[in-house]
Protein backbone atom coordinates (compact mmCIF):
# COMPACT_ATOMS: atom_id res chain seq x y z
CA UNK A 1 -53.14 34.95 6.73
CA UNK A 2 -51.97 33.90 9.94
CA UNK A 3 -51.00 37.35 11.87
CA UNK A 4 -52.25 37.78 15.17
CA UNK A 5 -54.23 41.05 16.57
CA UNK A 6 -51.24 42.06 18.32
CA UNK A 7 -48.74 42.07 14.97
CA UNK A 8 -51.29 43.49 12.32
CA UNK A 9 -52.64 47.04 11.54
CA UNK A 10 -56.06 48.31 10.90
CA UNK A 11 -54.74 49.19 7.36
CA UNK A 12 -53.32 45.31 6.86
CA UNK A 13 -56.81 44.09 8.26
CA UNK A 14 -58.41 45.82 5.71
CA UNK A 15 -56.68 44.94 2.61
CA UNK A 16 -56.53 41.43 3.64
CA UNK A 17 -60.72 41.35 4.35
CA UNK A 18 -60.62 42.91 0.83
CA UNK A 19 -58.68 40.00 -0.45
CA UNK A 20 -60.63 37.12 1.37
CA UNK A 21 -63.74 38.94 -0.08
CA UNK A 22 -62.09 38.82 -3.91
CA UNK A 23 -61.47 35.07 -3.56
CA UNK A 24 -65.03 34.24 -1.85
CA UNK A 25 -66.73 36.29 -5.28
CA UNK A 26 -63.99 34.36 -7.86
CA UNK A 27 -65.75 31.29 -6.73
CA UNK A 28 -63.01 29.12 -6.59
CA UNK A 29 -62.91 28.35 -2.92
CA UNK A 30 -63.72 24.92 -1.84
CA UNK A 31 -65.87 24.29 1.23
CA UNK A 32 -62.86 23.93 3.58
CA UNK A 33 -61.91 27.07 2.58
CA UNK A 34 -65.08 28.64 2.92
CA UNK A 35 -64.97 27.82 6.76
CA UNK A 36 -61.12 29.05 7.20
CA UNK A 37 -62.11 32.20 5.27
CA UNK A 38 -65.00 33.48 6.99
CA UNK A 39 -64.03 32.57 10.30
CA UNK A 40 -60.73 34.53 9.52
CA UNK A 41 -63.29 37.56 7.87
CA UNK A 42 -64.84 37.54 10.70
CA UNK A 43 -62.08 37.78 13.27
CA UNK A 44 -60.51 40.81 11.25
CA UNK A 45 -64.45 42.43 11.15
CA UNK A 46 -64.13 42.48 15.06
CA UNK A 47 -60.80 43.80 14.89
CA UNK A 48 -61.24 46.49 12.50
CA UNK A 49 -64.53 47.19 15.06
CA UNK A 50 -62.68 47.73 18.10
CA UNK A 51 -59.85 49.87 16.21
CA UNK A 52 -62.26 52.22 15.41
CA UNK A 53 -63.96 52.52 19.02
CA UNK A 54 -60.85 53.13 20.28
CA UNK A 55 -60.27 55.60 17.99
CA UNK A 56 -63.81 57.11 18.81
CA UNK A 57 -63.05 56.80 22.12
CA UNK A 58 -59.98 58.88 22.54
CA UNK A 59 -61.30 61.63 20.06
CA UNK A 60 -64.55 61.80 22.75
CA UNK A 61 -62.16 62.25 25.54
CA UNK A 62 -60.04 64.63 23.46
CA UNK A 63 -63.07 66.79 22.83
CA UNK A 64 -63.95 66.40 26.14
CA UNK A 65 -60.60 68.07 27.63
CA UNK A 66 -60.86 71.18 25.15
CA UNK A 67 -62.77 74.23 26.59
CA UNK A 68 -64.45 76.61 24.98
CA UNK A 69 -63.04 80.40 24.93
């Protein structure tokens, strides 16, 4: 649970949000946890964010470039 921005994909972000989010609902985290967790959640939210407005982004600019006939 400790890969950086730089070394994960938006497909690794993904699966591990959907594995903090199965051990917040078992209910067997402890309040320590619970902090390390969501912070961690919330970093990958921002991450998974930003992937997509890239992606967004580029297909804009790649409609942008194709002319109509």
């Amino acid at each position: 649970m400790s890969r950086t921005a730089e070394d994960i994909t938006y497909e690794e972000a993904k699966n591990e949000l959907a594995s903090i989010l199965e051990r917040l609902e078992s209910g067997e985290t402890n309040v320590d946890q619970l902090h390390t967790l969501v912070a961690r959640a919330k970093h990958l939210v921002t991450f998974c964010q930003l992937k997509l407005r890239e992606i967004e982004q580029a297909l804009d600019a790649s409609n942008n470039d194709v002319s109509p006939n």
